[in-house]
PDB file of N, CA and C in Angstrom:
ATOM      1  N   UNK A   1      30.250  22.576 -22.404  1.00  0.00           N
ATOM      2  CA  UNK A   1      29.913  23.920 -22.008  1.00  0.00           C
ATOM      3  C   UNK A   1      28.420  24.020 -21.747  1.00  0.00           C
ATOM      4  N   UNK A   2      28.369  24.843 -20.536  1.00  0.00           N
ATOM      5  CA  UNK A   2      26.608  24.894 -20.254  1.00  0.00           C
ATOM      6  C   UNK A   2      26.368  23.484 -19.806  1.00  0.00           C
ATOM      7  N   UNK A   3      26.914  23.143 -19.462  1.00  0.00           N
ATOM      8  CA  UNK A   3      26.385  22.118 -18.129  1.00  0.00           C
ATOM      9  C   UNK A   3      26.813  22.148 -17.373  1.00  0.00           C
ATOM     10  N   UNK A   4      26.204  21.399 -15.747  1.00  0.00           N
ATOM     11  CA  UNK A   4      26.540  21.623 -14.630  1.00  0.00           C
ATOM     12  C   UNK A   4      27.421  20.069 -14.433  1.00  0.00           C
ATOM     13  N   UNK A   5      28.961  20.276 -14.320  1.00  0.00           N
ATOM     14  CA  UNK A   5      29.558  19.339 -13.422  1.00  0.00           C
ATOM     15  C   UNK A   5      29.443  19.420 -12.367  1.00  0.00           C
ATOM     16  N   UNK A   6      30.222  17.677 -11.786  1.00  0.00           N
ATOM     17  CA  UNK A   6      29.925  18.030 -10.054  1.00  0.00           C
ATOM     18  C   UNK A   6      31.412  18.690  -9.517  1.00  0.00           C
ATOM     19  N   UNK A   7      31.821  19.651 -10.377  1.00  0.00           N
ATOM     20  CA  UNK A   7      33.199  20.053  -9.995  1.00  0.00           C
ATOM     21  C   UNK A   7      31.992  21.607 -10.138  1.00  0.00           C
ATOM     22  N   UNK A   8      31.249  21.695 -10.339  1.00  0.00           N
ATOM     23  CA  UNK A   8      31.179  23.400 -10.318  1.00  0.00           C
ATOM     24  C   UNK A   8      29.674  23.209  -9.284  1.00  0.00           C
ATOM     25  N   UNK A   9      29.298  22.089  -9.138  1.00  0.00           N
ATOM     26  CA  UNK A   9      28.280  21.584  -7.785  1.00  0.00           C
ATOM     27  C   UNK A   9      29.095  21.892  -6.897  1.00  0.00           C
ATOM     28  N   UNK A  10      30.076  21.263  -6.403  1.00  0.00           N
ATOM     29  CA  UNK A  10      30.630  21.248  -5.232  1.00  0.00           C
ATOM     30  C   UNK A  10      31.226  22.666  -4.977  1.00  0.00           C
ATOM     31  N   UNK A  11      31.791  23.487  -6.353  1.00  0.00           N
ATOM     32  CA  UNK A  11      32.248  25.014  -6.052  1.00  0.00           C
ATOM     33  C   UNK A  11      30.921  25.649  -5.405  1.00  0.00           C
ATOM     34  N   UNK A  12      29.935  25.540  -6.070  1.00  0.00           N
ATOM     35  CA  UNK A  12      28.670  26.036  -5.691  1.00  0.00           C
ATOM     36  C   UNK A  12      28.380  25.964  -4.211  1.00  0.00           C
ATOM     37  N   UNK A  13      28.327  24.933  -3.704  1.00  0.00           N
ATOM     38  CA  UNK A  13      28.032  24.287  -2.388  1.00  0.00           C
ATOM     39  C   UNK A  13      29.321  24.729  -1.153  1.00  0.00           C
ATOM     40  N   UNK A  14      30.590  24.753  -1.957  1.00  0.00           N
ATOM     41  CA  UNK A  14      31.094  25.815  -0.674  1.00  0.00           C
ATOM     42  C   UNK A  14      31.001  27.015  -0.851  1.00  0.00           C
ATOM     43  N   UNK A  15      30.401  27.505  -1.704  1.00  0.00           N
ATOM     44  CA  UNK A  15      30.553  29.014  -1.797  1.00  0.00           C
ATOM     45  C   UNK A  15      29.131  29.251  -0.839  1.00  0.00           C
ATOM     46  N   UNK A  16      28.294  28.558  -1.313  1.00  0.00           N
ATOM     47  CA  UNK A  16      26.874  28.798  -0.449  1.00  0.00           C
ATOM     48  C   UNK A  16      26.948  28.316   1.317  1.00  0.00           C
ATOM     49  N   UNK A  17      27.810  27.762   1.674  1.00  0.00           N
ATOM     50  CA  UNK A  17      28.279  27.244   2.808  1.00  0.00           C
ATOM     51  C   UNK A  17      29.353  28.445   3.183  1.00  0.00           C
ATOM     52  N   UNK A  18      30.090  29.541   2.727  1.00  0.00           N
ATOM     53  CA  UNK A  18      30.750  30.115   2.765  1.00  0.00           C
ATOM     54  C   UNK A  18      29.717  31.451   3.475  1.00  0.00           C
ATOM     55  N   UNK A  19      28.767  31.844   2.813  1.00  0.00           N
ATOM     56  CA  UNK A  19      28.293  33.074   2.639  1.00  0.00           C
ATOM     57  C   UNK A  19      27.541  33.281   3.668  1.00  0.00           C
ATOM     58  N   UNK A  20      26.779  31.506   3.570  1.00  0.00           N
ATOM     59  CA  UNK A  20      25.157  31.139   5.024  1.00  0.00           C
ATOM     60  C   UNK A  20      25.452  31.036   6.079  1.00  0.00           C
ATOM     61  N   UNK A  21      26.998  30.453   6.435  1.00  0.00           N
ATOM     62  CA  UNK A  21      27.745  29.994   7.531  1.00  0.00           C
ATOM     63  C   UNK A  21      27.008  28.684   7.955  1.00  0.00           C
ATOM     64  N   UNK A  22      28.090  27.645   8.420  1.00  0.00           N
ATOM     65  CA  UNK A  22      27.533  26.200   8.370  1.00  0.00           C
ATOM     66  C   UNK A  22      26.196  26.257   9.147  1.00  0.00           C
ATOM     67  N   UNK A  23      26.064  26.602  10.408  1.00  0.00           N
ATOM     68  CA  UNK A  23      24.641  26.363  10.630  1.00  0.00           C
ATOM     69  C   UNK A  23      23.836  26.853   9.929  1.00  0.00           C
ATOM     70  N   UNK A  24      23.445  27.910   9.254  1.00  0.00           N
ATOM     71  CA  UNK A  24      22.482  28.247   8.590  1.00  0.00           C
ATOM     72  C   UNK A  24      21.738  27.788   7.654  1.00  0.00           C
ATOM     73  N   UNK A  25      22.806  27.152   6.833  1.00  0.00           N
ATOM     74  CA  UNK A  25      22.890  26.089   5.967  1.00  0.00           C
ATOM     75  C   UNK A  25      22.198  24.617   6.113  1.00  0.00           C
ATOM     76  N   UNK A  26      23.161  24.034   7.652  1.00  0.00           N
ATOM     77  CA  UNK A  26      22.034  23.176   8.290  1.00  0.00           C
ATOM     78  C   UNK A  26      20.955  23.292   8.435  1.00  0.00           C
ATOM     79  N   UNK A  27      20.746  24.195   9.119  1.00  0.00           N
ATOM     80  CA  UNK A  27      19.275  24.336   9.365  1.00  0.00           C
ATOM     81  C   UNK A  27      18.483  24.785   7.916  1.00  0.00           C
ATOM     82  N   UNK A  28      18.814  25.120   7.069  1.00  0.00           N
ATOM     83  CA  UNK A  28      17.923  25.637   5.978  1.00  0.00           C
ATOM     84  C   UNK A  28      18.166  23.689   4.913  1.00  0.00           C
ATOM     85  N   UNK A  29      19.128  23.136   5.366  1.00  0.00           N
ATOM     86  CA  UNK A  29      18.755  21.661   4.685  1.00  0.00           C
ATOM     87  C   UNK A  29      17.861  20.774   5.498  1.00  0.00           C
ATOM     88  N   UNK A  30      18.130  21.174   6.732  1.00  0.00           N
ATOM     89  CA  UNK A  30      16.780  20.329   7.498  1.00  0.00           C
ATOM     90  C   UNK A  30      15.917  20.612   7.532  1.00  0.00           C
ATOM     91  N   UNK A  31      15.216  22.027   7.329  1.00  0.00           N
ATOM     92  CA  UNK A  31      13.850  22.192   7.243  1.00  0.00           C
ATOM     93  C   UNK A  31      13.653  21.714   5.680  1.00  0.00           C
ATOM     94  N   UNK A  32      14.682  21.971   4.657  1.00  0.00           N
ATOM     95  CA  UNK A  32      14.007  21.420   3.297  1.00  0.00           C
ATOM     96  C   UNK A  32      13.524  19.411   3.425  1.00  0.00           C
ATOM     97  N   UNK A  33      14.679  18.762   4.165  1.00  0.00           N
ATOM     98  CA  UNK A  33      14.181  17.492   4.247  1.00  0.00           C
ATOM     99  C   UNK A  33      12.895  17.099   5.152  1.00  0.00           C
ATOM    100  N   UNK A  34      12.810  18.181   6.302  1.00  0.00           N
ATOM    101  CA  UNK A  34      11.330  17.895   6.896  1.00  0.00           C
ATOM    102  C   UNK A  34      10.296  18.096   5.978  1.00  0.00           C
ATOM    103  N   UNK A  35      10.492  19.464   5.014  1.00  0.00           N
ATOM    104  CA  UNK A  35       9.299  19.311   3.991  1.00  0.00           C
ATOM    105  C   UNK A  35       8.884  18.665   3.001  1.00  0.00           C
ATOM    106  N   UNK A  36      10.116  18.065   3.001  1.00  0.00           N
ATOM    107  CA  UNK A  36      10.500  16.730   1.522  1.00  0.00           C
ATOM    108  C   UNK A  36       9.429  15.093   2.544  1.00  0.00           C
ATOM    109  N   UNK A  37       9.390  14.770   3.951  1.00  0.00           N
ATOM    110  CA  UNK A  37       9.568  14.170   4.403  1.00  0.00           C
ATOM    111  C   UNK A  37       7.608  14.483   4.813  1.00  0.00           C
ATOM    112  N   UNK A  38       7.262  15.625   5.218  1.00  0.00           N
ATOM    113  CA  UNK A  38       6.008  15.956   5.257  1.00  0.00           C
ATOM    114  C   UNK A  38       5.177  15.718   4.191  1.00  0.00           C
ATOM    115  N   UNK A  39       5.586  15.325   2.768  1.00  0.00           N
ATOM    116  CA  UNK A  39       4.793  15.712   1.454  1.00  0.00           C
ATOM    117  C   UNK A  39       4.662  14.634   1.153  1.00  0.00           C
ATOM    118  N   UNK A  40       6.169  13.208   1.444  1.00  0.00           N
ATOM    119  CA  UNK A  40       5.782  12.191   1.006  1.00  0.00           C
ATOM    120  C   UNK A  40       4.627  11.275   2.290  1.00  0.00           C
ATOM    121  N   UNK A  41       4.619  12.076   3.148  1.00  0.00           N
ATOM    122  CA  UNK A  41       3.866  11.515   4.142  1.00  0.00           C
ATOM    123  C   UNK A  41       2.376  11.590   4.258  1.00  0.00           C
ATOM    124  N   UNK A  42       2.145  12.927   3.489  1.00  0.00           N
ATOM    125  CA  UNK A  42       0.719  13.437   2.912  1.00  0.00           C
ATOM    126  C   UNK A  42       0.645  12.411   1.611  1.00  0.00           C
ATOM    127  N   UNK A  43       1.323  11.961   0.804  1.00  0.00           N
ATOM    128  CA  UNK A  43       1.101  11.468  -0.515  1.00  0.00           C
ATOM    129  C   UNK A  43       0.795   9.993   0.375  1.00  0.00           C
ATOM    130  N   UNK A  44       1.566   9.504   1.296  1.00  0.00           N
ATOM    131  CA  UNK A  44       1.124   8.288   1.441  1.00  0.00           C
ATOM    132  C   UNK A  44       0.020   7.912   2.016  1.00  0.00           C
ATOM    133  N   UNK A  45      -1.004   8.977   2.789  1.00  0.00           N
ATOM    134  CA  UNK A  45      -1.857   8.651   3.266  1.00  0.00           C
ATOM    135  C   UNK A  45      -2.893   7.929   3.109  1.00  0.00           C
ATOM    136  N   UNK A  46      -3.871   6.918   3.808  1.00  0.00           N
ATOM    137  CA  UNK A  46      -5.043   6.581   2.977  1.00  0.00           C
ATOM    138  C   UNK A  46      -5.963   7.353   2.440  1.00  0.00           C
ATOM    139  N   UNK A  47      -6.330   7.083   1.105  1.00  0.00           N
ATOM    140  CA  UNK A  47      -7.837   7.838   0.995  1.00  0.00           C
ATOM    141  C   UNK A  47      -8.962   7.443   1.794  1.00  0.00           C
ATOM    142  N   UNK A  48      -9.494   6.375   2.528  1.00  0.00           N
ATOM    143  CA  UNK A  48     -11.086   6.751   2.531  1.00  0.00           C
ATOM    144  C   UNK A  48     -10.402   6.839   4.658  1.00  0.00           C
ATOM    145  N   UNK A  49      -9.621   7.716   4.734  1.00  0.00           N
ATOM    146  CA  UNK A  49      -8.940   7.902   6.050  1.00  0.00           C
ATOM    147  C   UNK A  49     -10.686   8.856   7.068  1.00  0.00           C
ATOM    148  N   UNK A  50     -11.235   7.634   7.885  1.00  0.00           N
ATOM    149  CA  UNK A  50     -12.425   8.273   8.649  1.00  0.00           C
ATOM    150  C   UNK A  50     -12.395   9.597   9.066  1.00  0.00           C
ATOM    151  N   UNK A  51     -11.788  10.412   9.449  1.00  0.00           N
ATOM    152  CA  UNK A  51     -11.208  11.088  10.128  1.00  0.00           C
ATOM    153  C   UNK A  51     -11.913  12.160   9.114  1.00  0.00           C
ATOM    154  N   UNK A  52     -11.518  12.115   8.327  1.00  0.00           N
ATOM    155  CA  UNK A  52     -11.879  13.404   6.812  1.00  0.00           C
ATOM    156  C   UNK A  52     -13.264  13.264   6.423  1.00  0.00           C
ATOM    157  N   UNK A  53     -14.348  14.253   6.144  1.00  0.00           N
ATOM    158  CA  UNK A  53     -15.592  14.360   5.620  1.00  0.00           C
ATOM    159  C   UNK A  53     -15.087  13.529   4.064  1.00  0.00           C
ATOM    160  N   UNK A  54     -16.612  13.237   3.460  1.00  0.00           N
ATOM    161  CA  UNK A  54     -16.324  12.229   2.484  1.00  0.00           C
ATOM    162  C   UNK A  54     -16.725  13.458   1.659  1.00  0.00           C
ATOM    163  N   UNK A  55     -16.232  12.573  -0.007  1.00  0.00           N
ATOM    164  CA  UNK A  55     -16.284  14.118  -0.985  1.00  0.00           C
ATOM    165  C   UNK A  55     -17.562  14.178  -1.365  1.00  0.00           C
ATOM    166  N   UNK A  56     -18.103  15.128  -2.000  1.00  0.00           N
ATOM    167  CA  UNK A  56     -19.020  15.437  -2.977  1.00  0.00           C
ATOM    168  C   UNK A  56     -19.474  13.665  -3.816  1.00  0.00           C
ATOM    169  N   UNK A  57     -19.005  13.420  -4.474  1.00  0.00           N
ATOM    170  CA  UNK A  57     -19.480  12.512  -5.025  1.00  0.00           C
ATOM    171  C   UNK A  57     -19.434  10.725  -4.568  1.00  0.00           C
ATOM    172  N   UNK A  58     -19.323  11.068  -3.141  1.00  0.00           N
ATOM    173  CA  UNK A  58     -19.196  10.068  -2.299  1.00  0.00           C
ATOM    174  C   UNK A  58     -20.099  10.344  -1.161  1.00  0.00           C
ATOM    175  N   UNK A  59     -20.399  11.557  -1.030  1.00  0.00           N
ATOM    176  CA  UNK A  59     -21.172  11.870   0.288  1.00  0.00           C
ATOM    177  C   UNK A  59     -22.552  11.591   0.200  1.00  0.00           C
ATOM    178  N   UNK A  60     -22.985  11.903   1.273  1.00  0.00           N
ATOM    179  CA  UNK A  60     -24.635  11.477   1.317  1.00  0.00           C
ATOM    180  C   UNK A  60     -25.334  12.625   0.461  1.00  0.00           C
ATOM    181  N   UNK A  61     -26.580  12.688  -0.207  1.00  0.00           N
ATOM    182  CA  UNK A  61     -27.034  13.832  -0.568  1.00  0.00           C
ATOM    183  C   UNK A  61     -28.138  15.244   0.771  1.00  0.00           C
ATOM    184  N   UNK A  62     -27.898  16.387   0.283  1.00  0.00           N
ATOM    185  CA  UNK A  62     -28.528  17.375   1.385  1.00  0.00           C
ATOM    186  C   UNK A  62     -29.922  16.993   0.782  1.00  0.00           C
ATOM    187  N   UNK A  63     -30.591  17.731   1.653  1.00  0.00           N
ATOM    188  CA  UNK A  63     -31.976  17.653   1.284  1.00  0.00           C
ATOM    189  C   UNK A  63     -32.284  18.235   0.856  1.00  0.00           C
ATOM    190  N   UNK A  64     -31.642  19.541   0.202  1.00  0.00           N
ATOM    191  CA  UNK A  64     -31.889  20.544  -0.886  1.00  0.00           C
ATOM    192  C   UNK A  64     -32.015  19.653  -1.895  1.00  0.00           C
ATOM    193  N   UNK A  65     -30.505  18.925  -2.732  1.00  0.00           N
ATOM    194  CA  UNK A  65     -30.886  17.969  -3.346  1.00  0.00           C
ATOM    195  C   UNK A  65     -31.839  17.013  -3.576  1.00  0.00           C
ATOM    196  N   UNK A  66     -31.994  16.158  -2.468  1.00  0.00           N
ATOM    197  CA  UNK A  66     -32.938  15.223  -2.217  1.00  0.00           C
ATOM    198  C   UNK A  66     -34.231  15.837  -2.897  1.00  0.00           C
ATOM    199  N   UNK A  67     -34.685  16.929  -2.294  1.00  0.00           N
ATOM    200  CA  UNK A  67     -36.089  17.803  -2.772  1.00  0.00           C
ATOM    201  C   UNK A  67     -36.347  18.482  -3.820  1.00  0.00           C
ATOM    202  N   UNK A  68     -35.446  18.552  -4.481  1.00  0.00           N
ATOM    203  CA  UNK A  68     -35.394  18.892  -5.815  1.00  0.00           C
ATOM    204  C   UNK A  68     -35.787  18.069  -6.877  1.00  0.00           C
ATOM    205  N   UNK A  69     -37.010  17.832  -7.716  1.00  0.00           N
ATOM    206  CA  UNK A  69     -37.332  17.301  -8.554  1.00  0.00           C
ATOM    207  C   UNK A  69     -37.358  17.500  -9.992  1.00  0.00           C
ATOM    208  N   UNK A  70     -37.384  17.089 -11.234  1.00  0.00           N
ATOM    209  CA  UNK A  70     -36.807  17.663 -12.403  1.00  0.00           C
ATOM    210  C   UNK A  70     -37.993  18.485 -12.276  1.00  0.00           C
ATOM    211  N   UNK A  71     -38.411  19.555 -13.460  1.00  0.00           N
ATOM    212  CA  UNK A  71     -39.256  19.801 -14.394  1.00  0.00           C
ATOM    213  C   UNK A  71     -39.510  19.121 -15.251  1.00  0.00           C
ATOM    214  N   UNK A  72     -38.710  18.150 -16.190  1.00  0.00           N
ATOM    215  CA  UNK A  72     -39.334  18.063 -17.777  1.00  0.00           C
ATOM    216  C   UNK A  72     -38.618  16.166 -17.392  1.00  0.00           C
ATOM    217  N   UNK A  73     -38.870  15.400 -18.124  1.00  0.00           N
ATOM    218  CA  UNK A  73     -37.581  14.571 -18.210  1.00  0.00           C
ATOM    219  C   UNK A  73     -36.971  14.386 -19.260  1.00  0.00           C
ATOM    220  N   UNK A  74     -36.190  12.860 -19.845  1.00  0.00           N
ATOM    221  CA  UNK A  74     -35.468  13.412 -20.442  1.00  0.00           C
ATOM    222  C   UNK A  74     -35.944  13.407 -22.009  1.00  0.00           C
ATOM    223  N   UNK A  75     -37.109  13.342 -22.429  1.00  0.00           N
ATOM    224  CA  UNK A  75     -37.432  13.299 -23.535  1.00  0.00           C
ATOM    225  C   UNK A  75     -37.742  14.961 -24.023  1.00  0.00           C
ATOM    226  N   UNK A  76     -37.418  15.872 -22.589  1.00  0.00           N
ATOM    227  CA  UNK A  76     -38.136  17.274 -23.171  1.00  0.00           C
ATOM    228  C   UNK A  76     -39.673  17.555 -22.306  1.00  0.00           C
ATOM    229  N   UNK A  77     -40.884  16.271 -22.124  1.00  0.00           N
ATOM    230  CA  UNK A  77     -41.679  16.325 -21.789  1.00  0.00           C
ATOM    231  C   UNK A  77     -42.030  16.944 -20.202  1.00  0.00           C
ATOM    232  N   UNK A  78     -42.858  18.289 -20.384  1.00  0.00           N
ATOM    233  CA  UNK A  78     -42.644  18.866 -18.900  1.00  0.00           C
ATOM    234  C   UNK A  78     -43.217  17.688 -17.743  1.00  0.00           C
ATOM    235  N   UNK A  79     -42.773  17.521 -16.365  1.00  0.00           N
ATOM    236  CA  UNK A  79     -43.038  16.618 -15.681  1.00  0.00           C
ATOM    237  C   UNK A  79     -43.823  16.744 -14.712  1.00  0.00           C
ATOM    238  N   UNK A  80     -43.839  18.353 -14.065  1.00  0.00           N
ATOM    239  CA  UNK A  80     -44.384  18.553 -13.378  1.00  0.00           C
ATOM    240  C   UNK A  80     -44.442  20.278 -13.462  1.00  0.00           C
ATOM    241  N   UNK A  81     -45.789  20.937 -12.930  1.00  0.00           N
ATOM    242  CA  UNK A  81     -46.751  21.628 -13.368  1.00  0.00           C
ATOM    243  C   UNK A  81     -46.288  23.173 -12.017  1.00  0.00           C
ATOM    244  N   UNK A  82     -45.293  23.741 -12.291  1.00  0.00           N
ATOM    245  CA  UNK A  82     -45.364  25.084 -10.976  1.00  0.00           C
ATOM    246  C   UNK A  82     -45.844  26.309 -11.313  1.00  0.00           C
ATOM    247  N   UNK A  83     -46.558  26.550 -11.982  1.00  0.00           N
ATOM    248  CA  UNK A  83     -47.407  27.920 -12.333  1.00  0.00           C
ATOM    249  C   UNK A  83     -48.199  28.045 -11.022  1.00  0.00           C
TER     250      UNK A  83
END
């Protein structure tokens, strides 16, 4: 009790084939396998794929960055003087 046989799968499946009418049905299982079929196709892609900007911690640095120099380092000691 409280589980699904494939005797109350298959009731299920004509009743839902009953209600959608067969094409509808088709078509609502083929768009689920195109999206099943789109996702593993995104999962398989390469990562370092040229095409795509590189990430944050792969990319080149801006020159905001670049120009940015500490204040203190890391002992605490200030490094440089902007008053």
């Amino acid at each position: 009790m409280g589980g699904l046989s494939p005797v109350h799968l298959i009731i299920f499946a004509v009743i839902a084939i009953l209600l959608l009418g067969g094409g509808r049905f088709s078509n609502l299982m083929g768009d689920v396998a195109k999206g099943v079929k789109n996702f593993k196709k995104g999962m398989a892609e390469e990562d370092h794929d040229p095409s795509r900007p590189a990430s944050r911690i792969e990319g080149k640095r801006t020159d905001a960055q670049q120009g940015a120099a500490p204040a203190f380092d890391r002992d605490g000691n200030r490094v440089r003087d902007d008053r």
